[in-house]
C-alpha atoms as a PDB file:
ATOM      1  CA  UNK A   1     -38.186 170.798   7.965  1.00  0.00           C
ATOM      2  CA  UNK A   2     -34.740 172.296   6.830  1.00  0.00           C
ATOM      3  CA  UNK A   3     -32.172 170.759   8.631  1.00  0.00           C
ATOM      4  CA  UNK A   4     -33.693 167.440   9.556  1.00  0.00           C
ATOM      5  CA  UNK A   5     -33.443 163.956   9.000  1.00  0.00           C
ATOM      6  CA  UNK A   6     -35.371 162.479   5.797  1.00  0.00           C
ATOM      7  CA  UNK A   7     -38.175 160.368   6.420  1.00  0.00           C
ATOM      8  CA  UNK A   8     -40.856 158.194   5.053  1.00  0.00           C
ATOM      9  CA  UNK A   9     -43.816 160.333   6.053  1.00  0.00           C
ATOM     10  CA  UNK A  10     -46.270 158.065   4.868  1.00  0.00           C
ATOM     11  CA  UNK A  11     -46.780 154.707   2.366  1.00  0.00           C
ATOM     12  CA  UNK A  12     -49.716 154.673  -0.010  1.00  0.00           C
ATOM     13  CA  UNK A  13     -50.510 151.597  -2.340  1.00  0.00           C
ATOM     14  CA  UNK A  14     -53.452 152.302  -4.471  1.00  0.00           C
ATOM     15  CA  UNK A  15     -55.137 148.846  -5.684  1.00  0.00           C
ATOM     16  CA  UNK A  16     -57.447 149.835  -8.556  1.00  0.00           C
ATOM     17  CA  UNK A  17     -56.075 152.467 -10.764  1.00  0.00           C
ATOM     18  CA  UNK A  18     -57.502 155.799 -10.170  1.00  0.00           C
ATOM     19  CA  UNK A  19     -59.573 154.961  -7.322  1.00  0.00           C
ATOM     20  CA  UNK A  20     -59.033 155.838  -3.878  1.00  0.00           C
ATOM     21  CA  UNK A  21     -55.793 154.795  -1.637  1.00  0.00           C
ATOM     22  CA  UNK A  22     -54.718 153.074   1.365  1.00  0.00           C
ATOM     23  CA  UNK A  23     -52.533 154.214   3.507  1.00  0.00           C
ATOM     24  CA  UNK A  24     -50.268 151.540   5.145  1.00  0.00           C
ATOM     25  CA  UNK A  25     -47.627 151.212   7.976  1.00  0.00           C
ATOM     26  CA  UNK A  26     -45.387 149.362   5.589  1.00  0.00           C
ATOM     27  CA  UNK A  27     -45.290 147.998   2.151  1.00  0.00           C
ATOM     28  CA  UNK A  28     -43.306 145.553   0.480  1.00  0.00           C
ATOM     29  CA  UNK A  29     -40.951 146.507  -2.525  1.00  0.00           C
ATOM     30  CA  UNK A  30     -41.495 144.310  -5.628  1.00  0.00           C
ATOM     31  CA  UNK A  31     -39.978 145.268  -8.846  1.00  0.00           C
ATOM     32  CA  UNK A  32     -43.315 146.282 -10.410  1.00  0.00           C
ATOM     33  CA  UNK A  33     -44.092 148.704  -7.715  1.00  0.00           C
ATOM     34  CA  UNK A  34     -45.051 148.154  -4.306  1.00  0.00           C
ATOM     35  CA  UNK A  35     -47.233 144.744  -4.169  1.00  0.00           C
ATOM     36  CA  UNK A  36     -50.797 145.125  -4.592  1.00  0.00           C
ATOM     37  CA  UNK A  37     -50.275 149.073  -6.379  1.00  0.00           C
ATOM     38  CA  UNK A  38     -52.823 149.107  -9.337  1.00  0.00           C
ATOM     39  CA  UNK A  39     -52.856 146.044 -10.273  1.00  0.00           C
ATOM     40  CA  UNK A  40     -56.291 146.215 -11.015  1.00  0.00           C
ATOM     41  CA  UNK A  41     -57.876 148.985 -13.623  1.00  0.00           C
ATOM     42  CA  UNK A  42     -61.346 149.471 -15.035  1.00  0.00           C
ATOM     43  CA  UNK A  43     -61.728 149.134 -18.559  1.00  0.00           C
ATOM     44  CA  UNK A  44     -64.363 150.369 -20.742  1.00  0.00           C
ATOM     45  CA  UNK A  45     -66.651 147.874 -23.204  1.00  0.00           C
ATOM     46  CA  UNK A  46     -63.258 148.422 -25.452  1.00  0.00           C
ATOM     47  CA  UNK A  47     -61.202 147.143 -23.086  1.00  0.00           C
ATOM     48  CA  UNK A  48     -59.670 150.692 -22.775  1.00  0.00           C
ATOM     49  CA  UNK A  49     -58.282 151.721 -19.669  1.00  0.00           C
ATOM     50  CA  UNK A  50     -60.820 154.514 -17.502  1.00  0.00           C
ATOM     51  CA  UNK A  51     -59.256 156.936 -15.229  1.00  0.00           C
ATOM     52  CA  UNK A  52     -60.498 160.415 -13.508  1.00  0.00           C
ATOM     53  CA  UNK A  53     -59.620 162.051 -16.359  1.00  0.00           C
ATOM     54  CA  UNK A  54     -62.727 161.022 -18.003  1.00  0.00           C
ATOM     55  CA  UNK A  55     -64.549 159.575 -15.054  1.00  0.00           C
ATOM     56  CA  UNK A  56     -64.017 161.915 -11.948  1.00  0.00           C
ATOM     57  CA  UNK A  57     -66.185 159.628  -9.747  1.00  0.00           C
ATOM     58  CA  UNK A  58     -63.536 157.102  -9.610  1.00  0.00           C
ATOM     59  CA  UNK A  59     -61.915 159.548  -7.047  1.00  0.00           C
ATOM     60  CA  UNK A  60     -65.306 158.017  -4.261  1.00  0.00           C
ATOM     61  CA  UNK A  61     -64.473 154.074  -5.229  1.00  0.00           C
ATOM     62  CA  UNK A  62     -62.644 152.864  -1.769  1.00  0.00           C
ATOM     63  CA  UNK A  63     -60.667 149.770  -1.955  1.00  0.00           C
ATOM     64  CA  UNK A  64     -59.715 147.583   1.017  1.00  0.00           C
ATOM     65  CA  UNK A  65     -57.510 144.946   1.552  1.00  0.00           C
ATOM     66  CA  UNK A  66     -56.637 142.528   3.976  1.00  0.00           C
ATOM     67  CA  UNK A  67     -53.935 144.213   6.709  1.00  0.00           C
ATOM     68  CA  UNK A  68     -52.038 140.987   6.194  1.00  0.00           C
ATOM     69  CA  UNK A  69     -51.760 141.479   2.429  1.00  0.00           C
ATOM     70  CA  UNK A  70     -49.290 144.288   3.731  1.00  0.00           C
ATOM     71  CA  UNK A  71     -46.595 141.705   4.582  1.00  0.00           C
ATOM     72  CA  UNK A  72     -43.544 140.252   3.082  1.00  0.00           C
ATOM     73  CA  UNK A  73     -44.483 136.845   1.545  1.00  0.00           C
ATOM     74  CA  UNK A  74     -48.340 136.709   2.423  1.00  0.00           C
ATOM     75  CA  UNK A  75     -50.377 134.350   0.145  1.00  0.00           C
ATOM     76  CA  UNK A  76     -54.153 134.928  -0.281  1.00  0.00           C
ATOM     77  CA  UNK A  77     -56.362 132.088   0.535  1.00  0.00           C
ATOM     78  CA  UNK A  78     -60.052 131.367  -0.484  1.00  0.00           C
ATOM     79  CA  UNK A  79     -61.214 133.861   2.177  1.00  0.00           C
ATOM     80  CA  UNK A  80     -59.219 136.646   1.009  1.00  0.00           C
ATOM     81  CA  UNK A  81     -60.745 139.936  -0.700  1.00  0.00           C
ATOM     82  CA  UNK A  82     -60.352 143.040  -1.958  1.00  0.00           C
ATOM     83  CA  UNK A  83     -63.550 144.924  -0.955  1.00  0.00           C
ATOM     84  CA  UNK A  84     -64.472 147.662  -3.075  1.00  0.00           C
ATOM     85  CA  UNK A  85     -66.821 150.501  -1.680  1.00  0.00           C
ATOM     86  CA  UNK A  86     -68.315 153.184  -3.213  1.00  0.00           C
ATOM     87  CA  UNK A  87     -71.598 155.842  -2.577  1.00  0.00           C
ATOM     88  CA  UNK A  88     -75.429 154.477  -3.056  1.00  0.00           C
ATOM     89  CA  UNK A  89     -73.402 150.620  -4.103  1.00  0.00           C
ATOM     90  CA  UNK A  90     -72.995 147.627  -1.712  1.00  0.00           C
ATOM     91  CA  UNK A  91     -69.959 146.314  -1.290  1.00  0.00           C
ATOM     92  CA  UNK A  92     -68.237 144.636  -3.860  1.00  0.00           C
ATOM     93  CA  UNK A  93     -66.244 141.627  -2.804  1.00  0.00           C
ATOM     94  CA  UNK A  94     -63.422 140.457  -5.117  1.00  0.00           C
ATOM     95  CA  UNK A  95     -61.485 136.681  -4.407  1.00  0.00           C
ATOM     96  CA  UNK A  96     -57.683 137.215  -4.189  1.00  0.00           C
ATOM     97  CA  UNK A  97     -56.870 133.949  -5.345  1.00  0.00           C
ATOM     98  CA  UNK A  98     -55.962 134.353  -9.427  1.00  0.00           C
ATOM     99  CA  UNK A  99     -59.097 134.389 -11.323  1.00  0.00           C
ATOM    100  CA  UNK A 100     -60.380 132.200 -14.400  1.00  0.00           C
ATOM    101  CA  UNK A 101     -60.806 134.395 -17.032  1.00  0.00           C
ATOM    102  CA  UNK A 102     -59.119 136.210 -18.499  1.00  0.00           C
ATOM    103  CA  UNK A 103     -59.712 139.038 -20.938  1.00  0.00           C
ATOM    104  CA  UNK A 104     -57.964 139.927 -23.983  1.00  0.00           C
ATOM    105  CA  UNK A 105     -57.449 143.800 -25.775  1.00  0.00           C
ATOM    106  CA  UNK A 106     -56.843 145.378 -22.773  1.00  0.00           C
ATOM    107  CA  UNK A 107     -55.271 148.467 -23.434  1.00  0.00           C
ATOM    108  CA  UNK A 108     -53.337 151.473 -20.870  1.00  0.00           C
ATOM    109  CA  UNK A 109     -51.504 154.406 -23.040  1.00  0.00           C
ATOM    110  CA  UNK A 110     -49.098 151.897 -24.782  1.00  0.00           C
ATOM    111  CA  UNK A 111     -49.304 148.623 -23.483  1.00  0.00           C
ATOM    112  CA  UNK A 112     -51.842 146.232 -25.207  1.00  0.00           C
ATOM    113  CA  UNK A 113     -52.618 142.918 -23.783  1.00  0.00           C
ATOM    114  CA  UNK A 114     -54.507 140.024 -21.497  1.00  0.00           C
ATOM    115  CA  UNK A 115     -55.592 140.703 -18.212  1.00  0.00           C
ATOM    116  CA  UNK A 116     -57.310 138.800 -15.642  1.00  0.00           C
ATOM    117  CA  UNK A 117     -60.972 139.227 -15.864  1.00  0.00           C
ATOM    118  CA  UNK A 118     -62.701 139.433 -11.965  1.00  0.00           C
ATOM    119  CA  UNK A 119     -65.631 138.472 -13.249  1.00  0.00           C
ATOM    120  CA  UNK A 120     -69.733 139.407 -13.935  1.00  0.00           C
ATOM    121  CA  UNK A 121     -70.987 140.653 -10.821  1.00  0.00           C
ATOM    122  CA  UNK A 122     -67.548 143.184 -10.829  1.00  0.00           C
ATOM    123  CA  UNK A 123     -68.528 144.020 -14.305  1.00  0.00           C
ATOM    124  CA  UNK A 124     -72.617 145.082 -13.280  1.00  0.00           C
ATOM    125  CA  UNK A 125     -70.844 146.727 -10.016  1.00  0.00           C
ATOM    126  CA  UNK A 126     -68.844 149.524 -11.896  1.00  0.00           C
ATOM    127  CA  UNK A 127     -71.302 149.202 -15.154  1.00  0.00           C
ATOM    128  CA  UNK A 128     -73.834 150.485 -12.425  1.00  0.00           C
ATOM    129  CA  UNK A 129     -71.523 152.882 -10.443  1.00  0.00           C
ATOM    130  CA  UNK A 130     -70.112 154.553 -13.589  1.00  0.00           C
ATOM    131  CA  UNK A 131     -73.314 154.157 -15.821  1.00  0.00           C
ATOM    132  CA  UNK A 132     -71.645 152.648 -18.980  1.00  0.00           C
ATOM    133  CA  UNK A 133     -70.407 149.044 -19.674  1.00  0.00           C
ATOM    134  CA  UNK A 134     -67.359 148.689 -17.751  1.00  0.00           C
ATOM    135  CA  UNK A 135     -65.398 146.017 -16.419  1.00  0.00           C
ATOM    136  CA  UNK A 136     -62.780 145.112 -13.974  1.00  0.00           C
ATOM    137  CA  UNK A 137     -59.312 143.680 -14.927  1.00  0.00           C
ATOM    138  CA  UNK A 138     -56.067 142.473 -12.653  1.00  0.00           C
ATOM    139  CA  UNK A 139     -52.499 142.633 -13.786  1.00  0.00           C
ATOM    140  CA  UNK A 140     -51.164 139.038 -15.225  1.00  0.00           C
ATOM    141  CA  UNK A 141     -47.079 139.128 -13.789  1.00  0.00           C
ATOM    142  CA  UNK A 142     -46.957 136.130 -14.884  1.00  0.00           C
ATOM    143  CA  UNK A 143     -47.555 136.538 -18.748  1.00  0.00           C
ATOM    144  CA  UNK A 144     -47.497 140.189 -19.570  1.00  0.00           C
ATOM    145  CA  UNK A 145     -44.536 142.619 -19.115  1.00  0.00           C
ATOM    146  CA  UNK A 146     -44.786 146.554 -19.315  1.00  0.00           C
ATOM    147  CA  UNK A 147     -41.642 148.016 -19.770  1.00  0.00           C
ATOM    148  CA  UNK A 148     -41.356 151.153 -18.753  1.00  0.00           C
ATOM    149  CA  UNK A 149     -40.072 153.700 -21.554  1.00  0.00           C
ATOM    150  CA  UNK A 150     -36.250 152.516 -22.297  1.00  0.00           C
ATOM    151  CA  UNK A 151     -35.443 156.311 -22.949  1.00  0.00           C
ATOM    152  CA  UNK A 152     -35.505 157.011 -19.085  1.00  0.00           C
ATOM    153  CA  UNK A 153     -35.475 153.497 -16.988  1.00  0.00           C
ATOM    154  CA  UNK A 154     -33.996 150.548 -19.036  1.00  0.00           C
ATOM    155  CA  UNK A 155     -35.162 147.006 -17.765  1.00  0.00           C
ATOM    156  CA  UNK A 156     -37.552 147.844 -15.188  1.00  0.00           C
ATOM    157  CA  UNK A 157     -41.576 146.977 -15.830  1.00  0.00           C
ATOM    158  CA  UNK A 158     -44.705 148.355 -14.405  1.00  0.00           C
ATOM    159  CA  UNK A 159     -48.212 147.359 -13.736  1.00  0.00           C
ATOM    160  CA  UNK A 160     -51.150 149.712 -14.015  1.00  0.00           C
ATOM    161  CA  UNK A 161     -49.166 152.534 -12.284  1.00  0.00           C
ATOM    162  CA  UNK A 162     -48.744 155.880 -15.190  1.00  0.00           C
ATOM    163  CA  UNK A 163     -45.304 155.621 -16.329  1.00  0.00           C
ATOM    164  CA  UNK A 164     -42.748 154.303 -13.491  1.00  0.00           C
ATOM    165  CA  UNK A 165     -43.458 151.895 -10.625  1.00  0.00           C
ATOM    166  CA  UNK A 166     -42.684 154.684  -7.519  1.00  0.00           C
ATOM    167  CA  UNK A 167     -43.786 158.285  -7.293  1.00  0.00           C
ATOM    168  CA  UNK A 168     -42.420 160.062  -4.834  1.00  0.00           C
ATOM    169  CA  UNK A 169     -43.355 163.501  -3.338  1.00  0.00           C
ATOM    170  CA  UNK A 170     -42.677 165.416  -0.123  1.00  0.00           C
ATOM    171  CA  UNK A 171     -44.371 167.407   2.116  1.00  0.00           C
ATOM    172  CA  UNK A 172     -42.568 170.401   2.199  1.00  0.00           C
ATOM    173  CA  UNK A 173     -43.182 170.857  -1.307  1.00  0.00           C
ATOM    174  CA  UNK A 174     -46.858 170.316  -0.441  1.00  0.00           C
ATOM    175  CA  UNK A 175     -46.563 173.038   1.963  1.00  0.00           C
ATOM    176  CA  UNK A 176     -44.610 175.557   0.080  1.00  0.00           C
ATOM    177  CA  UNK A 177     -47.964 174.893  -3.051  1.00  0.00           C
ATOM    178  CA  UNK A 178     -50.371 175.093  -0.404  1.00  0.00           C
ATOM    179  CA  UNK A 179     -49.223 178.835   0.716  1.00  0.00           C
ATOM    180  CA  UNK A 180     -49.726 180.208  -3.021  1.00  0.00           C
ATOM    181  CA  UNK A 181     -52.968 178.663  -3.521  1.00  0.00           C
ATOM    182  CA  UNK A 182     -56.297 180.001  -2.980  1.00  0.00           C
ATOM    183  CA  UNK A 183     -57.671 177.115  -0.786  1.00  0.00           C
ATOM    184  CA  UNK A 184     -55.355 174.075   0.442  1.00  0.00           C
ATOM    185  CA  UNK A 185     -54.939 170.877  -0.931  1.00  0.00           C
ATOM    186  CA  UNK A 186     -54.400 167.244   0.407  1.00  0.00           C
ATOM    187  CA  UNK A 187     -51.516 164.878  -0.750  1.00  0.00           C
ATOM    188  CA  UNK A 188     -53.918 163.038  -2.303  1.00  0.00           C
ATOM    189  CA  UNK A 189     -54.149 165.038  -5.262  1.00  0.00           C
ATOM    190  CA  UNK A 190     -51.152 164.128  -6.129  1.00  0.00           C
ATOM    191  CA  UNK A 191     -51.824 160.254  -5.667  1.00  0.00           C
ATOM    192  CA  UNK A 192     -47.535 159.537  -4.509  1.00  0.00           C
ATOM    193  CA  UNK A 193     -46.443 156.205  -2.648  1.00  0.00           C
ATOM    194  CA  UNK A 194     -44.140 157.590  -0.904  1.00  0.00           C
ATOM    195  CA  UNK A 195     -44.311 160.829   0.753  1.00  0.00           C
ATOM    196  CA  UNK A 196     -41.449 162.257   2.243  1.00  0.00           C
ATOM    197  CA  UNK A 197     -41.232 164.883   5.502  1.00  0.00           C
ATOM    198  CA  UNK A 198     -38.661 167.253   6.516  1.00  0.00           C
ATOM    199  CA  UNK A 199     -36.148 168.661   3.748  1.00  0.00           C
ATOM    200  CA  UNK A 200     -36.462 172.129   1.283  1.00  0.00           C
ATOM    201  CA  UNK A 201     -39.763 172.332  -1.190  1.00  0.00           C
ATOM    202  CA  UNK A 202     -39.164 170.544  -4.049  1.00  0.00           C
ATOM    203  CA  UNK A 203     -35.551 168.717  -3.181  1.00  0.00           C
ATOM    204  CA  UNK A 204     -36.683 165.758  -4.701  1.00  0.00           C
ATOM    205  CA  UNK A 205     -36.468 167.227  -8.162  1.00  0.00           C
ATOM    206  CA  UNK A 206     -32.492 166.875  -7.594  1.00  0.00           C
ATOM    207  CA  UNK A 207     -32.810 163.285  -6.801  1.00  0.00           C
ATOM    208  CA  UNK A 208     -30.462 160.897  -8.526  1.00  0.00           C
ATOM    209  CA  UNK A 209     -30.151 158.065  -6.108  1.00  0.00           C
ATOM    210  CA  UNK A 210     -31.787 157.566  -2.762  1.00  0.00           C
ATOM    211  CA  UNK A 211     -31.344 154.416  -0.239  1.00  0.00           C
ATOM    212  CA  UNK A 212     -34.480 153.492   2.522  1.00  0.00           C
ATOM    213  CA  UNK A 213     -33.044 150.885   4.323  1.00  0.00           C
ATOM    214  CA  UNK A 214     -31.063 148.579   2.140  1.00  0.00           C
ATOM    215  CA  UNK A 215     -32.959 149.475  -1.376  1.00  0.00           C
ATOM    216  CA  UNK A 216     -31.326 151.977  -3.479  1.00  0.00           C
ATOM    217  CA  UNK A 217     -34.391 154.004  -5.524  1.00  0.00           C
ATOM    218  CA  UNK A 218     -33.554 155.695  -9.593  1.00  0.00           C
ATOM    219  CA  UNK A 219     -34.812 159.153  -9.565  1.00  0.00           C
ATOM    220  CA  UNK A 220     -35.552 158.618 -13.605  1.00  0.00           C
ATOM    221  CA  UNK A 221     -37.962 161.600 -14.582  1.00  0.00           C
ATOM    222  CA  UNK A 222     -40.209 164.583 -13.189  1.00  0.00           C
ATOM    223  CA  UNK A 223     -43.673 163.710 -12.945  1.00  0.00           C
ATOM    224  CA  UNK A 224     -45.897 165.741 -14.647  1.00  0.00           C
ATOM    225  CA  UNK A 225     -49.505 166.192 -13.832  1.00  0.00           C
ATOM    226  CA  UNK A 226     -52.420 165.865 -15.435  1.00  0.00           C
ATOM    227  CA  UNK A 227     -55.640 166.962 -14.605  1.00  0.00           C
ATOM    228  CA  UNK A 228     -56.276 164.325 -12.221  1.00  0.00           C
ATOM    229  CA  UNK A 229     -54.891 166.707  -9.599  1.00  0.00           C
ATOM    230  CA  UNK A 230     -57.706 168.780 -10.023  1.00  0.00           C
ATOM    231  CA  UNK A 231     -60.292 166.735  -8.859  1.00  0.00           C
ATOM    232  CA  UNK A 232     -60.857 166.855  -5.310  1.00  0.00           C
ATOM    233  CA  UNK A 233     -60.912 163.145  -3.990  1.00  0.00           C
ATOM    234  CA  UNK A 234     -63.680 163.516  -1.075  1.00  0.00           C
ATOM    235  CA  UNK A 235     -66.290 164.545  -4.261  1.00  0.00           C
ATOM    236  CA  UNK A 236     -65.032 163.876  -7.169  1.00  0.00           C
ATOM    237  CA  UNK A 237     -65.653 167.091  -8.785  1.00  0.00           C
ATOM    238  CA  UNK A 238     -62.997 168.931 -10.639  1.00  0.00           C
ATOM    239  CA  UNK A 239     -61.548 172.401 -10.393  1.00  0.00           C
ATOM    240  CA  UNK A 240     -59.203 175.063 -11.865  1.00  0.00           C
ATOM    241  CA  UNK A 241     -56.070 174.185  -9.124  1.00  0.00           C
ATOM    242  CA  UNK A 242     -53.697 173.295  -8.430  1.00  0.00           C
ATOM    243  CA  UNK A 243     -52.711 172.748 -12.196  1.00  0.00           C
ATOM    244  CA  UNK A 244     -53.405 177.196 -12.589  1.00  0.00           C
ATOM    245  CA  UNK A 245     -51.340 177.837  -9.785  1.00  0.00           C
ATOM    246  CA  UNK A 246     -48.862 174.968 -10.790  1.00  0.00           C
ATOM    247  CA  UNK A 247     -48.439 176.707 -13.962  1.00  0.00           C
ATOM    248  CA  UNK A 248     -47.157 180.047 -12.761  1.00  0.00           C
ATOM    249  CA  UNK A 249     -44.184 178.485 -11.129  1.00  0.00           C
ATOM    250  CA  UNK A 250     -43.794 174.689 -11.792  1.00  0.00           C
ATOM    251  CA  UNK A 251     -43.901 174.682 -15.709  1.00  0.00           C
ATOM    252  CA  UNK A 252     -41.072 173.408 -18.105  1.00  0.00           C
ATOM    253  CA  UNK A 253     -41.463 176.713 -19.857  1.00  0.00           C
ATOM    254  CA  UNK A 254     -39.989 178.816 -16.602  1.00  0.00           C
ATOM    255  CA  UNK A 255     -38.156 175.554 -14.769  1.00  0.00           C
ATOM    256  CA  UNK A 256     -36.109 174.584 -18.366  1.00  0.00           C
ATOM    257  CA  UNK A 257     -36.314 178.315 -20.494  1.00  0.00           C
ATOM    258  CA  UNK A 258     -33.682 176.505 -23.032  1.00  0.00           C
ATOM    259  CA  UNK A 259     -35.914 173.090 -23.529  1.00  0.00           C
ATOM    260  CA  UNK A 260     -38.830 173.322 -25.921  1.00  0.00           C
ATOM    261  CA  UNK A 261     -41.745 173.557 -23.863  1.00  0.00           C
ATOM    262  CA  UNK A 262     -44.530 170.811 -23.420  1.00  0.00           C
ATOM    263  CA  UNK A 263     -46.892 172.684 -21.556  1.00  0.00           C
ATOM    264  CA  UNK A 264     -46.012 170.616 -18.809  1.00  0.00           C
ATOM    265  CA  UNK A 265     -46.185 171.311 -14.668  1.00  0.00           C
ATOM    266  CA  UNK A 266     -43.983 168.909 -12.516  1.00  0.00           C
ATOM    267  CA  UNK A 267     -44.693 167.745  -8.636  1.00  0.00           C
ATOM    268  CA  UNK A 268     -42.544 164.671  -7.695  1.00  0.00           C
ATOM    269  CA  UNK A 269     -40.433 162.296  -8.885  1.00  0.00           C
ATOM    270  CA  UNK A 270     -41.140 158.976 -10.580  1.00  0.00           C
ATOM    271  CA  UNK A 271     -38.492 156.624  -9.516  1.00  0.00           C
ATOM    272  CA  UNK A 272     -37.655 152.841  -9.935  1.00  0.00           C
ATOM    273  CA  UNK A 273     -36.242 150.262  -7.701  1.00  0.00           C
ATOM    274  CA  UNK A 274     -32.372 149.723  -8.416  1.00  0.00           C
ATOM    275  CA  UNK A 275     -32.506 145.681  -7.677  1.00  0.00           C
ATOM    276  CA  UNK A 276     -29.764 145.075  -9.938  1.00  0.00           C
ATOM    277  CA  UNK A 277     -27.080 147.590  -8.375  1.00  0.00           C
ATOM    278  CA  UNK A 278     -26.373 144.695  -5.672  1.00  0.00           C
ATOM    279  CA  UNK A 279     -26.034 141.104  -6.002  1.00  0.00           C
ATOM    280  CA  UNK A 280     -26.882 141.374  -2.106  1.00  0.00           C
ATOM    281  CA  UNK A 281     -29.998 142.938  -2.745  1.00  0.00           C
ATOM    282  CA  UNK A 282     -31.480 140.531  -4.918  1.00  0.00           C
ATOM    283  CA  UNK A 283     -34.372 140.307  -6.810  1.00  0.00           C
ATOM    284  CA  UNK A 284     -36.533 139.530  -4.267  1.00  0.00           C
ATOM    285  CA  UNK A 285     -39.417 141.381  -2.074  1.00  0.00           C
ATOM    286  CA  UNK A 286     -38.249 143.787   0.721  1.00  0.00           C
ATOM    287  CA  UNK A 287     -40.182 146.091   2.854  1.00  0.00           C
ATOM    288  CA  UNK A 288     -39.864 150.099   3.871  1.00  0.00           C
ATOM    289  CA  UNK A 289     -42.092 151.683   6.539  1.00  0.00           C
ATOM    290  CA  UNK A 290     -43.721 154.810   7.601  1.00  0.00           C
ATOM    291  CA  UNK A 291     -40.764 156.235   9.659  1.00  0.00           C
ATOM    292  CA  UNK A 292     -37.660 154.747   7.689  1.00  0.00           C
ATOM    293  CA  UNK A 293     -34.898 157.052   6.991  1.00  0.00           C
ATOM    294  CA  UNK A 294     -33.906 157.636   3.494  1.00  0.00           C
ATOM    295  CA  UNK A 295     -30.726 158.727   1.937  1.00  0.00           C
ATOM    296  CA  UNK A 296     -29.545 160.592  -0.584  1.00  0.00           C
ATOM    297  CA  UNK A 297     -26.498 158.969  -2.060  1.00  0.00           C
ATOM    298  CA  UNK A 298     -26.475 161.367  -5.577  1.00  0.00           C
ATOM    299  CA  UNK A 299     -28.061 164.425  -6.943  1.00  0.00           C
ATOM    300  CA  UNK A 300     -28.108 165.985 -10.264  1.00  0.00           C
ATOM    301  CA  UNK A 301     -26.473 169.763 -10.289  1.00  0.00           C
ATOM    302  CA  UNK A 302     -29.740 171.371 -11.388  1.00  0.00           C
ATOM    303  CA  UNK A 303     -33.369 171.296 -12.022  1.00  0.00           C
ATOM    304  CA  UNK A 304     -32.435 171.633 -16.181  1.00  0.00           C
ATOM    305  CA  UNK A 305     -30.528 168.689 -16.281  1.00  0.00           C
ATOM    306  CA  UNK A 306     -33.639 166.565 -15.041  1.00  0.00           C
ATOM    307  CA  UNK A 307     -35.590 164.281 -17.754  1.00  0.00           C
ATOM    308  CA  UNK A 308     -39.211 165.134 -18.023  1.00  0.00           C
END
């Protein structure tokens, strides 16, 4: 709502890439991205990364994890999981501890390289689901680095997160969509980690700089959306929206006339954690939650001067 202080509406860490959140009370702040978000992804029999794009059902796969793993400086032990769910499969139960194997040629967009391997029975368990070889893979911190594109956010890394290691989106920006489409749509298209509530539609464009608590956040780039958005995550099947209505009044074409459009639509902002602002903030783990206030310590003067 206009006038109102910013808050953290709600936290959402998504474990396997492309499948479905969690929503938490709190999360801990890692440099990556919050702990736990995607650092697991489903490759193909390539080793290729497999997202809704090509394999909508992904949208059903439910991942939980233990409420514990939620806190600052929580170590798995033997009788920690990640339980994976999904329609017509049995659980799937997958050892937190650091696995054995590990799997080389694993590919995302541009990063190439090993990844943790989780194993046979995870392999048959989304082979089955999905109906083609597949397998399951974990992020390796401690060997493999993916820098996120030096052009926007220089020094900062990812894991299996898109592009940046935060996405942020609001709600009133959700609300002011929702009134020009033809049926409503959850936040979960739209797959953010932090969602924000009160403040204009679309503020967050602006965003240079925002603090939650003592962290100070990089607004570095515009997220733009893929067709992702248009699969509804309760079925998995895809539509026409939001990306048609998106179009009409979210494009680069009518938000940046004097750029050379990309055919892009924008809704949020990908951000990064500014660890190295502070010598008081560290490098360490800190945690945000649901309810903290957030800031805004900078904007930039317009929606054309904003990187996409």
């Amino acid at each position: 709502m206009e006038g109102q202080a910013l808050k953290i509406q709600s936290l959402i860490i998504f474990p396997i890439k492309s499948c479905r959140g969690i929503s938490v009370p709190q999360a801990t702040v890692t440099q990556t991205g919050f702990e736990w978000d995607r650092y697991w992804l489903v490759v193909n029999h390539k080793g290729k990364a497999c997202t809704q794009n090509v394999e909508p059902k992904l949208a059903l796969v439910e991942a939980e994890l233990p409420k514990e793993a939620f806190f600052e400086d929580w170590e798995p032990t033997k009788n920690s999981f990640l339980v994976v769910r999904a329609p017509g499969m049995s659980p799937l139960k997958i050892p937190l501890t650091t696995p054995s194997w590990v799997a080389e040629g694993v590919s995302m967009w541009e990063w190439s390289g090993s990844a943790f391997d989780e194993g046979e029975e995870a392999a048959k368990w989304f082979s089955d689901y999905l109906g083609k070889q597949s397998r399951l893979v974990r992020f390796n911190k401690e060997t493999e680095c993916r820098a996120t594109p030096p052009a926007y956010a220089v020094g900062y890394s990812t894991t299996f997160s898109n592009t940046f290691p935060f996405l942020v989106s609001s709600q009133a920006s959700l609300d002011h969509l929702n009134t020009l489409l033809p049926e409503p749509v959850p936040m979960n298209r739209f797959r953010a980690n932090i969602v924000v509530e009160n403040g204009d539609p679309f503020d967050e464009d602006l965003w240079d700089e925002i603090r939650i608590n003592d962290l100070v956040f990089k607004g570095v780039r515009l997220c733009y959306r893929c067709k992702i958005t248009t699969v509804d995550q309760e079925t998995g099947v895809p539509s026409a929206e939001p990306i048609q209505t998106l179009r009409k009044f979210r494009s680069d074409t009518l938000l940046m006339p004097e750029k050379k459009s990309q055919r892009k639509v924008f809704f949020g902002k990908e951000m990064v954690w500014n660890w190295n602002i502070s010598n008081s903030q560290g490098k360490g783990k800190k945690t945000i939650k649901v309810g903290d206030s957030i800031s805004i310590l900078s904007k930039i003067s317009s929606i054309t001067e904003a990187a996409t």
